[in-house]
Protein backbone atom coordinates (compact mmCIF):
# COMPACT_ATOMS: atom_id res chain seq x y z
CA UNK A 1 65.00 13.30 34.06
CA UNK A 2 66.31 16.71 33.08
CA UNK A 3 64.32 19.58 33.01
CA UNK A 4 64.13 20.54 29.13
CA UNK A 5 64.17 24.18 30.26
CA UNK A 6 66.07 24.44 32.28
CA UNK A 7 69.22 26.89 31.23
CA UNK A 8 67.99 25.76 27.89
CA UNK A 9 71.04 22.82 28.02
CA UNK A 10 68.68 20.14 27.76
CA UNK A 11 69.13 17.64 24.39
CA UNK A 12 66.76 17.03 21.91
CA UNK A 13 65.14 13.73 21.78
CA UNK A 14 64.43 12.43 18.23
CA UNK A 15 61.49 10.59 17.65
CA UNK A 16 63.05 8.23 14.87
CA UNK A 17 66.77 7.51 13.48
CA UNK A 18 67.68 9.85 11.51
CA UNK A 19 71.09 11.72 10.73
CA UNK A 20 71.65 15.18 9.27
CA UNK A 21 74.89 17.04 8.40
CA UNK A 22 75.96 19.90 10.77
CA UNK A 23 77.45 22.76 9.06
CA UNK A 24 79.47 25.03 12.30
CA UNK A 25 81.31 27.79 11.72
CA UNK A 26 83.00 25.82 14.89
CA UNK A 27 82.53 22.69 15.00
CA UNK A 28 83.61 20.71 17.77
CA UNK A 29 87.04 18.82 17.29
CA UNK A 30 87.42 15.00 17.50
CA UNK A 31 88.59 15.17 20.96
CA UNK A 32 87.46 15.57 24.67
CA UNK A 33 86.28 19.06 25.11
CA UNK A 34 86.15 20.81 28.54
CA UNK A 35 83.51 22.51 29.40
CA UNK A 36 84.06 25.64 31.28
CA UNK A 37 81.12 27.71 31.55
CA UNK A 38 76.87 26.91 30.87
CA UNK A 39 76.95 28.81 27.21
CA UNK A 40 79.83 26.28 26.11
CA UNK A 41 77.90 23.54 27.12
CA UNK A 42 74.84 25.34 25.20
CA UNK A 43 76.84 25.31 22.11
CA UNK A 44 78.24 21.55 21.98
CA UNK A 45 74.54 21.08 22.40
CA UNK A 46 73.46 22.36 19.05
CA UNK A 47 76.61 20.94 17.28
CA UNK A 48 75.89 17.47 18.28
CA UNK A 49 71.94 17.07 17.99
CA UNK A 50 71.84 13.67 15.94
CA UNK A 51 75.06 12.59 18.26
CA UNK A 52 75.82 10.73 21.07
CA UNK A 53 76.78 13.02 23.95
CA UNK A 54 78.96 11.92 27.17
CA UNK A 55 79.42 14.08 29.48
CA UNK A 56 82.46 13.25 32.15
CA UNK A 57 82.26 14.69 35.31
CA UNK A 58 85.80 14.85 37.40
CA UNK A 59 88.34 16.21 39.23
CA UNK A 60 91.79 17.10 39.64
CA UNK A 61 94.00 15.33 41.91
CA UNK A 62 91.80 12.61 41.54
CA UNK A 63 93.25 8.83 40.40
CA UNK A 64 90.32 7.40 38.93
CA UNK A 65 88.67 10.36 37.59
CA UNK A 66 92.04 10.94 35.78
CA UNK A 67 91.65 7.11 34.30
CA UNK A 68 88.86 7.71 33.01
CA UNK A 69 89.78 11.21 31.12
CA UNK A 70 92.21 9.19 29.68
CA UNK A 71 89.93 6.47 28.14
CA UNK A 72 87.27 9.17 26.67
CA UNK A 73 90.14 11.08 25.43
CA UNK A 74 90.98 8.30 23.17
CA UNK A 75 87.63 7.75 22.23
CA UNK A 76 87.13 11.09 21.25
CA UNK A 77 89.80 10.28 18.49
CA UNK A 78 88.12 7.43 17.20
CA UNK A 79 84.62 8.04 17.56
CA UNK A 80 82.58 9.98 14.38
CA UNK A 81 79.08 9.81 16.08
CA UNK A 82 79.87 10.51 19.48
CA UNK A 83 80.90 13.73 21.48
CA UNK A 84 83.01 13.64 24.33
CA UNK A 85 82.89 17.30 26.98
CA UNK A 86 84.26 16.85 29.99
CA UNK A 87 83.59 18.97 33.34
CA UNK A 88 85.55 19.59 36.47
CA UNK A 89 83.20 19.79 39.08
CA UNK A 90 85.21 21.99 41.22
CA UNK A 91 85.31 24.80 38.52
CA UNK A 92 82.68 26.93 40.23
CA UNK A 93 81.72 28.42 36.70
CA UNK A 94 79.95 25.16 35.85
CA UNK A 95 78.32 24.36 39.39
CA UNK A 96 74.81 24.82 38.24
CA UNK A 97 75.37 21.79 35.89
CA UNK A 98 76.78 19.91 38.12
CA UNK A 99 73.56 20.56 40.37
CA UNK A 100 71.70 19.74 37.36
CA UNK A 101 72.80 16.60 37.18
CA UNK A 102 72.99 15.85 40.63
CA UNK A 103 76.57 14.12 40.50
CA UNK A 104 76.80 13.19 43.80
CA UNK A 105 80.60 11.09 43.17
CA UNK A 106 83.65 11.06 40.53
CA UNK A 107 83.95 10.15 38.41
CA UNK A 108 80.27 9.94 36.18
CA UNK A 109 79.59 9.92 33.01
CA UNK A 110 75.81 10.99 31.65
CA UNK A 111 75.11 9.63 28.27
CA UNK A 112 72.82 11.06 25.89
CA UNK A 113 71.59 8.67 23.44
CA UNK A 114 69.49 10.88 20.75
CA UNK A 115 67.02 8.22 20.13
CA UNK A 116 66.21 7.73 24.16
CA UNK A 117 64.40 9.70 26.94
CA UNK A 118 66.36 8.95 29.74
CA UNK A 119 70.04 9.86 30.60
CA UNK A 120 72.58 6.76 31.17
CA UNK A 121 74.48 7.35 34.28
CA UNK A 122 78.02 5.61 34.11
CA UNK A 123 79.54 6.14 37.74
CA UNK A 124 83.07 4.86 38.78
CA UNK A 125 85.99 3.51 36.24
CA UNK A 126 83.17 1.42 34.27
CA UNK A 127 84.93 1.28 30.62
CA UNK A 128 83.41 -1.84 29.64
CA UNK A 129 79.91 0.05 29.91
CA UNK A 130 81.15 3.03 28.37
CA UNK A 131 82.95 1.14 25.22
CA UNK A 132 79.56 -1.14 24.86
CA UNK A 133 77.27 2.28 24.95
CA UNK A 134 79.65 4.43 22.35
CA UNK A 135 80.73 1.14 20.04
CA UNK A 136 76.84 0.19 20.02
CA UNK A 137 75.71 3.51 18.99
CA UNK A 138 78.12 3.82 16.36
CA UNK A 139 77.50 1.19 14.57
CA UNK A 140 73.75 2.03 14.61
CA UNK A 141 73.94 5.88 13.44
CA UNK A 142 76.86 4.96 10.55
CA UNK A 143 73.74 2.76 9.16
CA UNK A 144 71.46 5.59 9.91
CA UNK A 145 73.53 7.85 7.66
CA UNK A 146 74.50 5.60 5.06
CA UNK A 147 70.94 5.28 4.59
CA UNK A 148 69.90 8.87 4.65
CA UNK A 149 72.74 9.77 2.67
CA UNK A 150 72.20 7.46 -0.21
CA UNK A 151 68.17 8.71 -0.35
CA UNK A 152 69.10 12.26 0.01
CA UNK A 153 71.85 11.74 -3.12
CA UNK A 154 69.65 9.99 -5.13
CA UNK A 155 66.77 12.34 -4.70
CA UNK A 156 69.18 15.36 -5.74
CA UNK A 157 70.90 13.60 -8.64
CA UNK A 158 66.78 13.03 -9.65
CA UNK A 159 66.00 16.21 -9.87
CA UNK A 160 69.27 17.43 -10.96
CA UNK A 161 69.19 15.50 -14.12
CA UNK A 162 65.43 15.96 -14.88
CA UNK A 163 65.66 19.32 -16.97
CA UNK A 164 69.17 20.21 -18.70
CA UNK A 165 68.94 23.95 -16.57
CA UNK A 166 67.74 22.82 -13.03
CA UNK A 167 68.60 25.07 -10.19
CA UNK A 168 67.88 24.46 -6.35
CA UNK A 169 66.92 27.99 -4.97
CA UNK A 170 65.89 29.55 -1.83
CA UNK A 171 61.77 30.17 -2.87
CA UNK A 172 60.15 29.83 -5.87
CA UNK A 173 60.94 31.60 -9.47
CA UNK A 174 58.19 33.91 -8.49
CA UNK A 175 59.22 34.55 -4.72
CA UNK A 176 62.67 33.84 -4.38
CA UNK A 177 63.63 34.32 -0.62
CA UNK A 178 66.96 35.71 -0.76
CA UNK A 179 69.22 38.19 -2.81
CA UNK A 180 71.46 35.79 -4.39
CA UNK A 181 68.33 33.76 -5.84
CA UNK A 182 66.48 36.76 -6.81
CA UNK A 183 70.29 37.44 -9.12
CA UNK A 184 70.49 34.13 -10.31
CA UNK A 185 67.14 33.92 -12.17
CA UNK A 186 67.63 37.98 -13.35
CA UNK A 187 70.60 36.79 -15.07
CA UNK A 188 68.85 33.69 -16.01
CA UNK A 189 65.11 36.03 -17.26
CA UNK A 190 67.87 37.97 -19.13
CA UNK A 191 69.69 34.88 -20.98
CA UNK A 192 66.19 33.27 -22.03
CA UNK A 193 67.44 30.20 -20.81
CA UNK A 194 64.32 27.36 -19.84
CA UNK A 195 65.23 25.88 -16.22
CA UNK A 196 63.06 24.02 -14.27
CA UNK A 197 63.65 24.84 -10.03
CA UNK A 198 63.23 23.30 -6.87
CA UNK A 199 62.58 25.30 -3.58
CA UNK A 200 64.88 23.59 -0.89
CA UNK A 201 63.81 25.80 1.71
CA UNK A 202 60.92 23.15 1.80
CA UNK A 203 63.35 20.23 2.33
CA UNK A 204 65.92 20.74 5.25
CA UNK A 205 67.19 17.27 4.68
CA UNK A 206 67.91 17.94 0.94
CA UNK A 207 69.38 20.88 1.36
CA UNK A 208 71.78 19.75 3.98
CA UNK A 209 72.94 16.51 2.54
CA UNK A 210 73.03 18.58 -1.02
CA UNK A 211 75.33 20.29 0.30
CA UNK A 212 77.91 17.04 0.63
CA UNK A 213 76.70 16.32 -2.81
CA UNK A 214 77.94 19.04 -4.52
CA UNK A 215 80.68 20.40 -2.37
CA UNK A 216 78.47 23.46 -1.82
């Protein structure tokens, strides 16, 4: 396995499905991405924690490494749960992943699966295993957030229609934790209005999926 700290480029492992929205100031496009350097690779890391990661290493000049940048280059297009980066192992800016994962031929292909341990090694022109691994794990995290979405909405339309004044804030009416909150319930103190709040600093999954809900 991968050394979780090593270069810090190591992905996180989740302990049960679960899916929540990303929010990037750059979010990573629906297509093949190369990676040129260890602090790109960092970032696609962070953008794609509930995601299914492939990671293509190739080569120039190189027939069936070129194949098979064509196949996840389509896939990138098609695929909503899955993230496609691609690295040329000859670009010396990226040998110490290449080390890392101890490619030893072209072209490979290291899956990580967010719900498993263990990377999936895909070596040679092996699209049947690659379509099986990306189709399979679609499926599966589409359910996953269906299901989270649907809880999270329902949970926020609850507590949205429970007062006729209900405001989600960062704290609590008497510790609000940032400046906009704090001027919110001044202008609110000064109106007289009755409200009844909810703090969703103490619900990451609320707050993230509430932020789908009401285009926020």
């Amino acid at each position: 396995g991968i050394n979780a700290e090593y270069m810090g480029i190591a992905f996180i492992y989740q302990m049960e499905p679960t899916y929540l929205p990303k929010f990037s100031k750059t979010p990573l496009k629906k297509e093949l991405t190369e990676v040129k350097d260890v602090e790109e690779l960092k970032r696609a890391k962070s953008d794609s924690e509930y995601k299914l990661v492939t990671i293509l290493f190739w080569k120039k000049a190189h027939e069936a490494s070129i194949q098979m940048k064509s196949v996840c280059e389509e896939l990138a297009k098609e695929n909503e749960f899955c993230v496609f980066l691609s690295i040329d192992i000859e670009d010396e800016k990226v040998r110490p992943v290449v080390e890392l994962y101890k490619i030893a031929k072209v072209p490979t292909i290291a899956v990580h699966n967010p719900y498993e341990q263990t990377i999936l090694y895909i070596e040679g022109n092996d699209v049947i295993q690659l379509n099986e691994e990306v189709d399979k794990f679609e499926a599966f995290q589409k359910a996953v957030c269906e299901k989270e979405k649907a809880i999270n909405f329902e949970k926020f339309d609850s507590l949205a229609k429970s007062s006729p004044v209900f405001m989600f804030i960062k704290g609590t009416p008497d510790a609000p934790k940032c400046k906009f909150t704090v001027q919110l319930l001044q202008i609110i103190e000064d109106l007289k209005i009755k409200f009844e709040s909810f703090n969703i600093l103490t619900d990451i999954k609320l707050r993230e999926w509430g932020r789908l809900y009401s285009s926020w």
